[in-house]
Protein backbone atom coordinates (compact mmCIF):
# COMPACT_ATOMS: atom_id res chain seq x y z
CA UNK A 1 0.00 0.00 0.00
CA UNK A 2 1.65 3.23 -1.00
CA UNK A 3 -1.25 5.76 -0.23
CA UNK A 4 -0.55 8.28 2.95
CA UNK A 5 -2.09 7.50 6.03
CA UNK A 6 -2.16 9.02 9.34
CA UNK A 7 0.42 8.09 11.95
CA UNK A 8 -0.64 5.82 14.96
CA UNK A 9 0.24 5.46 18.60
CA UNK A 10 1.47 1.86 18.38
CA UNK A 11 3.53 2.70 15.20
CA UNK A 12 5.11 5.62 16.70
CA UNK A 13 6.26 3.10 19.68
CA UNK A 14 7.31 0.01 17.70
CA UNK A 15 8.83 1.76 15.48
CA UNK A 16 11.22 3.68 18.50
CA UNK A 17 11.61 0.09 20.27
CA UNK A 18 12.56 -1.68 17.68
CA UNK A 19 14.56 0.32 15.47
CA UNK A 20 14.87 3.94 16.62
CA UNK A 21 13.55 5.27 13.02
CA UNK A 22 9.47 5.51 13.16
CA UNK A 23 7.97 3.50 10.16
CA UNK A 24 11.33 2.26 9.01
CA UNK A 25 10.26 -1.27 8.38
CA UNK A 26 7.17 -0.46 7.27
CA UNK A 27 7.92 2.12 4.47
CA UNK A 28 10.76 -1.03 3.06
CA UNK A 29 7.93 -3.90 2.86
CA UNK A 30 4.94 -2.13 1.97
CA UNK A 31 3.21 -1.60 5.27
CA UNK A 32 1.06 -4.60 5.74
CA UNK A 33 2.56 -7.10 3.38
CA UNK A 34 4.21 -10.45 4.67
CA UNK A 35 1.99 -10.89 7.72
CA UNK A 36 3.53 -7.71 9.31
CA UNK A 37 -0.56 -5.61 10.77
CA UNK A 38 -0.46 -1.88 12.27
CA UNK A 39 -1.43 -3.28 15.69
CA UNK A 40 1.19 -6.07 16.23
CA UNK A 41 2.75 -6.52 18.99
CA UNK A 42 5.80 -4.36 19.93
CA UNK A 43 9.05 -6.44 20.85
CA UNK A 44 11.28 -6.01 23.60
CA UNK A 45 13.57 -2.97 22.99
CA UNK A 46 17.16 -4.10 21.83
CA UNK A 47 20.11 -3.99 24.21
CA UNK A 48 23.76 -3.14 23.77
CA UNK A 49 25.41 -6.41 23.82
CA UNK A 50 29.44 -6.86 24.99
CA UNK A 51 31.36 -9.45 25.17
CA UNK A 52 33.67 -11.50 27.17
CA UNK A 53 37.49 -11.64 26.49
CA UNK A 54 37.16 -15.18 25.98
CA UNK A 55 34.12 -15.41 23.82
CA UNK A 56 33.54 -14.71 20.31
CA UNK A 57 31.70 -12.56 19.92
CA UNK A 58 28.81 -12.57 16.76
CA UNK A 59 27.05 -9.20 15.73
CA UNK A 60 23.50 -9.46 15.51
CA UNK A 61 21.14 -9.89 12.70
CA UNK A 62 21.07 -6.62 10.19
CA UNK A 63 17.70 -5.83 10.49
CA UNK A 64 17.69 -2.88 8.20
CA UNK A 65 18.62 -5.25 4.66
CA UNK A 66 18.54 -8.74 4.73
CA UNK A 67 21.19 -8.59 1.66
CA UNK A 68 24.23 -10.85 1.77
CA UNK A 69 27.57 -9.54 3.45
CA UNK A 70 30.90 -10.31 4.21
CA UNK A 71 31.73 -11.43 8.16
CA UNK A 72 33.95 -9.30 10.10
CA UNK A 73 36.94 -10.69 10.33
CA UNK A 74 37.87 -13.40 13.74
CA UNK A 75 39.42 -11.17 16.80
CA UNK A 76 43.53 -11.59 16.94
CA UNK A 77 45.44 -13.15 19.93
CA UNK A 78 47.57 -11.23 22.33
CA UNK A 79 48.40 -7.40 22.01
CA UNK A 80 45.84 -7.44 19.07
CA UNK A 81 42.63 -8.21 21.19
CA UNK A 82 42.31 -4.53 22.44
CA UNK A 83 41.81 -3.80 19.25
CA UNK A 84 39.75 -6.12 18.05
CA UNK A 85 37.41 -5.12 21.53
CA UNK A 86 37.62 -1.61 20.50
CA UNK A 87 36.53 -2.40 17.30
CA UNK A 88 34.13 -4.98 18.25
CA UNK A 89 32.48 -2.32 20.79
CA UNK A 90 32.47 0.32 17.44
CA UNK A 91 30.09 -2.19 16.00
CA UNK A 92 27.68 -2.73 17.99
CA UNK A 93 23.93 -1.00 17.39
CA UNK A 94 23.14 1.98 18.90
CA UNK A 95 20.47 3.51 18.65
CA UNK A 96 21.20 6.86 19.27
CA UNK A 97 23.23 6.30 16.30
CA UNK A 98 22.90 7.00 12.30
CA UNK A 99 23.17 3.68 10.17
CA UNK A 100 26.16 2.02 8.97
CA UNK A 101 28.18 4.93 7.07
CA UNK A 102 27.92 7.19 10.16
CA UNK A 103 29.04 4.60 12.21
CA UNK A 104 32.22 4.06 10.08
CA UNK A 105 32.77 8.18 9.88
CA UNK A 106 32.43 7.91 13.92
CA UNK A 107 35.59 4.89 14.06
CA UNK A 108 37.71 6.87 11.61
CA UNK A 109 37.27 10.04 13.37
CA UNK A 110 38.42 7.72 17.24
CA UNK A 111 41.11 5.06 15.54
CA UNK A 112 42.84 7.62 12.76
CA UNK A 113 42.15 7.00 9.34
CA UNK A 114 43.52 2.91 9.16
CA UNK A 115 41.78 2.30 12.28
CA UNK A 116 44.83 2.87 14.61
CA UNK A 117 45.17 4.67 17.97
CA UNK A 118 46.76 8.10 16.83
CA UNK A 119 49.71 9.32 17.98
CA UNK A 120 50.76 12.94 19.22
CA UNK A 121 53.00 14.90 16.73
CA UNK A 122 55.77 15.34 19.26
CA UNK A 123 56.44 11.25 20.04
CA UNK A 124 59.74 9.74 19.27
CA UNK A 125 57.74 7.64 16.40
CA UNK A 126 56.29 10.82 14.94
CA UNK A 127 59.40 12.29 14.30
CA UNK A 128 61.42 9.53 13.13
CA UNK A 129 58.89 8.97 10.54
CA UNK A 130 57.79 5.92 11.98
CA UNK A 131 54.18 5.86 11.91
CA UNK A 132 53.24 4.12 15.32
CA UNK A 133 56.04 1.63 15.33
CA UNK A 134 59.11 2.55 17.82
CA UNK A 135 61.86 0.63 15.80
CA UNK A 136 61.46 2.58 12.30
CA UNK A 137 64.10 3.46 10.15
CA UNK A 138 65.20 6.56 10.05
CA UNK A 139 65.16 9.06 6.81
CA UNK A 140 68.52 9.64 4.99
CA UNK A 141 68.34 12.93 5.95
CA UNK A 142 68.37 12.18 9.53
CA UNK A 143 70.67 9.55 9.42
CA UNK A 144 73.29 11.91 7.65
CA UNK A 145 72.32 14.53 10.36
CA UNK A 146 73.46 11.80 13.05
CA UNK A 147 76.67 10.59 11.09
CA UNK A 148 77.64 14.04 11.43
CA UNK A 149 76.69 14.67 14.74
CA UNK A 150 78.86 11.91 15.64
CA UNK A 151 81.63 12.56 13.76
CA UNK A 152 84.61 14.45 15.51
CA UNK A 153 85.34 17.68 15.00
CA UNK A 154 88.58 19.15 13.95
CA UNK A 155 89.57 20.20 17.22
CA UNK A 156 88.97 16.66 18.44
CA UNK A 157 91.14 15.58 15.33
CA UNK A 158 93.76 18.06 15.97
CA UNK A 159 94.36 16.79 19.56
CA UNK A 160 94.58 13.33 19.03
CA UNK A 161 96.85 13.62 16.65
CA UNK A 162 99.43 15.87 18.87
CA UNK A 163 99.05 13.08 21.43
CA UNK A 164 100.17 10.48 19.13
CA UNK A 165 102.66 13.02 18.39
CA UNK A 166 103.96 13.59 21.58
CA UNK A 167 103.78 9.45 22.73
CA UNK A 168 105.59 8.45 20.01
CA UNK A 169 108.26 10.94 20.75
CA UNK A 170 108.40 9.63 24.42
CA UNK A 171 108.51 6.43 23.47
CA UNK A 172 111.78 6.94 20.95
CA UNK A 173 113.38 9.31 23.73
CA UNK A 174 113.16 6.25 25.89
CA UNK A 175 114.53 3.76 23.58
CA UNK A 176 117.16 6.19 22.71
CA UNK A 177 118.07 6.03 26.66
CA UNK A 178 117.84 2.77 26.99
CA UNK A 179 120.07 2.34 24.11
CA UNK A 180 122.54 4.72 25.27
CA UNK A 181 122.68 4.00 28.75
CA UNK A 182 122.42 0.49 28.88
CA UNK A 183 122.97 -1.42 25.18
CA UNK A 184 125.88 0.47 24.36
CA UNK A 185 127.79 -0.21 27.11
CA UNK A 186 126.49 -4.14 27.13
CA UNK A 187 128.04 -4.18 23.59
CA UNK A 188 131.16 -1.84 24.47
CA UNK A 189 132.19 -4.25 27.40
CA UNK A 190 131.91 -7.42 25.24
CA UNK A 191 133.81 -6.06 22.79
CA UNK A 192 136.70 -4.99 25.35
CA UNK A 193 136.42 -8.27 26.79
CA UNK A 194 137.35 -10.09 23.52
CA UNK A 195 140.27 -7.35 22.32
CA UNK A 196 140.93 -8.17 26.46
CA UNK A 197 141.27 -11.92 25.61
CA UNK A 198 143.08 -11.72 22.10
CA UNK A 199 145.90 -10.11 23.19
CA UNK A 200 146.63 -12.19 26.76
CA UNK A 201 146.29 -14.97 24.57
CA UNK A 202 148.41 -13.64 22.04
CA UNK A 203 151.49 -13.15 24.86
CA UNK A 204 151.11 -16.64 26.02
CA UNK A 205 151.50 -17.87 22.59
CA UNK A 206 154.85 -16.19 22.07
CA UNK A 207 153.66 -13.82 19.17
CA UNK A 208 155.65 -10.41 18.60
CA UNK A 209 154.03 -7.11 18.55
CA UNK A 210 155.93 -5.15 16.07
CA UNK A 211 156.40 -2.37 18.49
CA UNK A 212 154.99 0.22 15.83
CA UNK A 213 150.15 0.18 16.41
CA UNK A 214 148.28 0.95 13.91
CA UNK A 215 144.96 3.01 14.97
CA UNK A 216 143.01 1.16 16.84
CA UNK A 217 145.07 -2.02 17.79
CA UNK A 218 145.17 -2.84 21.28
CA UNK A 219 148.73 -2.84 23.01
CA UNK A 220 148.31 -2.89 26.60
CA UNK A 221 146.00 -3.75 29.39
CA UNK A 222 144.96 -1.19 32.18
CA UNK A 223 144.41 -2.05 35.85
CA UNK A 224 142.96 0.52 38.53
CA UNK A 225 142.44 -2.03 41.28
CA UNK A 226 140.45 0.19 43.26
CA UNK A 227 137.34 0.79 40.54
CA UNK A 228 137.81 -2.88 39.54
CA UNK A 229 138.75 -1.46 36.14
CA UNK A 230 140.67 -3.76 33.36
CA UNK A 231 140.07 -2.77 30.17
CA UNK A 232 142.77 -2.85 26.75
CA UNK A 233 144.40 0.21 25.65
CA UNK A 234 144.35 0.57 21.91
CA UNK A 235 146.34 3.45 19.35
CA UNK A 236 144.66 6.90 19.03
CA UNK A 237 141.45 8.32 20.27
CA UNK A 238 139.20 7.73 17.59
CA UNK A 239 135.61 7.56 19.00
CA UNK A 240 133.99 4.82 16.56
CA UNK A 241 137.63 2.92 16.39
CA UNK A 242 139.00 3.22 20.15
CA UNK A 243 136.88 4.83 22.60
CA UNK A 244 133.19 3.52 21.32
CA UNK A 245 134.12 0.00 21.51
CA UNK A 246 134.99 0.22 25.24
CA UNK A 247 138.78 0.71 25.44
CA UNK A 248 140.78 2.97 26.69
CA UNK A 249 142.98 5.10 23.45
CA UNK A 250 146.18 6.17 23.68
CA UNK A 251 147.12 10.26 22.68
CA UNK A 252 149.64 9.62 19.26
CA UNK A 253 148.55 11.92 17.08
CA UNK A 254 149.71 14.90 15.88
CA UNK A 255 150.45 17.37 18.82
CA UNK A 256 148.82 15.50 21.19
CA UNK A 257 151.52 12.63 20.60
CA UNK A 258 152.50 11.23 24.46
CA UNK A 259 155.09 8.83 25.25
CA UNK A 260 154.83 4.85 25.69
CA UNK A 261 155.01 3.75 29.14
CA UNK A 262 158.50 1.76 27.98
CA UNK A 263 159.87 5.44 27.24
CA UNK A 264 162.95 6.30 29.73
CA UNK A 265 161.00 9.64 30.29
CA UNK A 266 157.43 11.37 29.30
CA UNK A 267 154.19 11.42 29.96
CA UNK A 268 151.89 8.66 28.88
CA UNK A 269 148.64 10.18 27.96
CA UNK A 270 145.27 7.99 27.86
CA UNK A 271 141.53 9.07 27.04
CA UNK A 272 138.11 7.09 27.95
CA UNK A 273 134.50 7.46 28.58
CA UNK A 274 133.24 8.49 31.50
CA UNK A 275 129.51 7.36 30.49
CA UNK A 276 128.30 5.24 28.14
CA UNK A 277 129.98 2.72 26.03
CA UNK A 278 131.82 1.03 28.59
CA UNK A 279 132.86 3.52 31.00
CA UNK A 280 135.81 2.29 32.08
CA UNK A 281 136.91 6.64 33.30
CA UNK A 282 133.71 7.19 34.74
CA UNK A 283 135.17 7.08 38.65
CA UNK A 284 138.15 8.31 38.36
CA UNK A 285 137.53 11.13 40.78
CA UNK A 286 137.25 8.59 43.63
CA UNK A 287 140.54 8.14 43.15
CA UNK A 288 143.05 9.34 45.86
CA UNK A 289 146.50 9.92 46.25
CA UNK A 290 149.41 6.54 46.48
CA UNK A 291 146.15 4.43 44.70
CA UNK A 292 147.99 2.22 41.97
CA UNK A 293 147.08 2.40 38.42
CA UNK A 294 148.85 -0.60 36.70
CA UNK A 295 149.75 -0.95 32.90
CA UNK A 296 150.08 -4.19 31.57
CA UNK A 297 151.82 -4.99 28.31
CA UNK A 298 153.63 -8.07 26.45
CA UNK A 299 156.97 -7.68 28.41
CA UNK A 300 156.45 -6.05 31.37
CA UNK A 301 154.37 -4.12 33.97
CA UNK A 302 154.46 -0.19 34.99
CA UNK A 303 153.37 0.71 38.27
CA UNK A 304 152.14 4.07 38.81
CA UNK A 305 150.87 5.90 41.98
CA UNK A 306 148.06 8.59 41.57
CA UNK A 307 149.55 11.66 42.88
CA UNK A 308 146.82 14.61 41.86
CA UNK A 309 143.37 15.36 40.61
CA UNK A 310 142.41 18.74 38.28
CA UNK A 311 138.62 18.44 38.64
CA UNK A 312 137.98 20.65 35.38
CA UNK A 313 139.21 21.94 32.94
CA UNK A 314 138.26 23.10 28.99
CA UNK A 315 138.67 20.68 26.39
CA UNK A 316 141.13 23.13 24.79
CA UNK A 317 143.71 22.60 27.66
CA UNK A 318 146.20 20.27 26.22
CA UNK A 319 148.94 21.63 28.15
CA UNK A 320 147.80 18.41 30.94
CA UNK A 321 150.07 16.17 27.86
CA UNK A 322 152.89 18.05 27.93
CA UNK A 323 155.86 15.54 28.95
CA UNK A 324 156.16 17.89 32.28
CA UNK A 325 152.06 18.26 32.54
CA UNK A 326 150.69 21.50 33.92
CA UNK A 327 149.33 21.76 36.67
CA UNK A 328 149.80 18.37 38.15
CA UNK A 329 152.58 19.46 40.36
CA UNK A 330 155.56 17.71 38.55
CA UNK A 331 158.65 20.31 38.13
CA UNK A 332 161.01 18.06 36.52
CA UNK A 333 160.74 15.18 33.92
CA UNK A 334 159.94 12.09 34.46
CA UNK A 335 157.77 9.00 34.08
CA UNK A 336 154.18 9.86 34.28
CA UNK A 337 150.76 9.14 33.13
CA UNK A 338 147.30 10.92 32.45
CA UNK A 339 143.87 9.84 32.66
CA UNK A 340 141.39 12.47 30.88
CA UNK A 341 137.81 11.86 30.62
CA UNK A 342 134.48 14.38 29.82
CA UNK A 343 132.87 16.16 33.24
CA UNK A 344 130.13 16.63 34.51
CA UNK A 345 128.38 13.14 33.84
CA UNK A 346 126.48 12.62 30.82
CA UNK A 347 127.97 15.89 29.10
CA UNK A 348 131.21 16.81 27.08
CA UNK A 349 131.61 20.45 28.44
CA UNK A 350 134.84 19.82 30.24
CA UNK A 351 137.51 17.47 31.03
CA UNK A 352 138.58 16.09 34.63
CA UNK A 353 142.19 15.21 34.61
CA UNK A 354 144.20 12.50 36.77
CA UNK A 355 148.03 12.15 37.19
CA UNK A 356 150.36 9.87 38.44
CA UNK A 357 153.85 8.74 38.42
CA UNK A 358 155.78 5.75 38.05
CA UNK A 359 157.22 3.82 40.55
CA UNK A 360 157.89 0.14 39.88
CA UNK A 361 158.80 -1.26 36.02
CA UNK A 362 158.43 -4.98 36.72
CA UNK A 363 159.54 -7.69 34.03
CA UNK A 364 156.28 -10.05 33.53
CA UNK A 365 159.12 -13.07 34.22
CA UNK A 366 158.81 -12.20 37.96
CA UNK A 367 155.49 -12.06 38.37
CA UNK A 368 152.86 -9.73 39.10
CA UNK A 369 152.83 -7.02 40.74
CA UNK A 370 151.67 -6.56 44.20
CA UNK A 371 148.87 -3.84 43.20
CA UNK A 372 147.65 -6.60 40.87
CA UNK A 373 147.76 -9.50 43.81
CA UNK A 374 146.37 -7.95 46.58
């Protein structure tokens, strides 16, 4: 029946039990048709329906099209069932409501437009880009914003390289010490040691020196009982051929020539290290007056006694050679000897100079000397 007809009191209340839209059902099947009469009974208003965590829950019947749909999809486990809930309570029928399409607006307008909880702009997901999820990548623009931000600056740069700088350098001033104060004269005392041994053994074999050294061949042995020095005495004053190897040179150069301990008068004239390299000169100044200073060669041995100490005195002073030295206190010739070596320690500003004089020339036939077997 399409023709108008006026409203009545038990349409006006069906149709705001049932459905909340007066004549809804009516004005879709025609009013009276399919057994459906103006003064049937009302049924019992609908009520909002929620479900258990642990059931499923089943929407109701559609009562506004009895089309065909597709089922909602089954709720998720674990930290998906909140949403499903949330979603499941979106769904339900309210009254108070519109119809389907104002329902969805309504969900969109709570969840965010793919039915997710929104975020606020200023959350660490937000700003990385991430869209809800904590563990996103970040952009290439941030990234390279963080690569710099954690690469050093120049200053940074700067400084660690002037540490390397300055650790290295300790660490080659070290070696350089270590080298100097302790490998050089580990090396200088082996090699005295053997130019020691080579020529003892060359006396007990009988073999001749010619009487005329060449530079730097060891002639003679020196003894200073009291430093527990015996070390060989080799020609000239060379530092690499003489001097660095850990012997003792003998002045026979030039102007600085000295006489040989054999000589009937003169000063013998000898030069060593006082550090480094063997050291045999380096405490000399504990010597003191009537100590012995023994030198030992193929035929015999010369006995001296210290007699007088110049503490310093410019390398320039050679006037300590002269075969009546200066300064030593000797007035007239005679048989003497000189020990020169570099002062303070561990510089070469000046020279410290020790005299003595002979007193005993004893033939090796007889023996040693009693300096030597005390």
């Amino acid at each position: 029946m399409t023709a108008l007809r006026p409203e009545r009191e038990s349409d006006t209340s069906y149709g705001q039990q049932s459905y909340g839209a007066r004549g809804a059902f009516e004005e879709w099947s025609g009013g009276e048709s399919y057994g459906v009469t103006p003064h049937a009974q009302p049924q019992q208003p609908y009520t909002s329906y929620e479900p258990l965590p642990d059931e499923t829950y089943l929407p109701p019947a559609d009562e506004e099209t009895v089309a065909l749909r597709i089922p909602d999809p089954p709720p998720e486990t674990g930290a998906a069932t909140a949403g499903s809930a949330a979603s499941s309570a979106s769904r339900r029928i309210d009254p108070a409501r519109g119809g389907r399409a104002a329902r969805r607006k309504a969900a969109k307008r709570r969840h965010g437009r793919h039915g997710g909880a929104s975020e606020p702009s200023g959350s660490p997901s937000a700003r990385h880009g991430g869209g809800g999820r904590s563990g996103a990548p970040l952009s290439r623009v941030e990234a390279r914003r963080q690569a710099r931000a954690r690469k050093p600056g120049a200053a940074v740069v700067a400084s660690r390289a002037i540490g390397e700088v300055f650790i290295t350098t300790g660490v080659l001033m070290l070696l350089f010490v270590t080298y100097q104060l302790w490998w050089t004269n580990v090396r200088a005392h082996a090699q005295a040691g053997k130019e020691a041994s080579s020529l003892q053994n060359d006396w007990a074999s009988g073999k001749r020196n010619p009487g005329a050294f060449e530079p730097g061949q060891g002639f003679a042995i020196l003894h200073i009982p009291k430093l527990d020095v015996v070390v060989p005495i080799a020609e000239g004053t060379s530092s690499k051929g003489v001097l660095d190897r850990g012997m003792v040179g003998h002045y026979a150069e030039g102007a600085l020539k000295t006489a040989m301990p054999g000589d009937r008068t003169g000063n013998f004239g000898l030069a060593g290290h006082r550090n480094t390299h063997g050291e045999p000169f380096r405490y000399i100044n504990r010597l003191a007056p009537g100590d012995p200073i023994v030198v030992e060669t193929q035929d015999e041995y010369f006995v001296y006694k210290m007699a007088s100490i110049l503490p310093v005195t410019p390398p320039s002073n050679t006037s300590v050679l002269n075969p009546v030295p200066k300064g030593s206190g000797f007035t007239k010739p005679g048989r003497y000897i000189t020990l020169t070596t570099c002062t303070p320690e561990f510089t070469s500003k000046y020279r410290m100079i020790v005299w003595g004089k002979m007193v005993e020339e004893r033939p090796r036939s007889k023996g040693k000397p009693d300096a030597l077997v005390s």
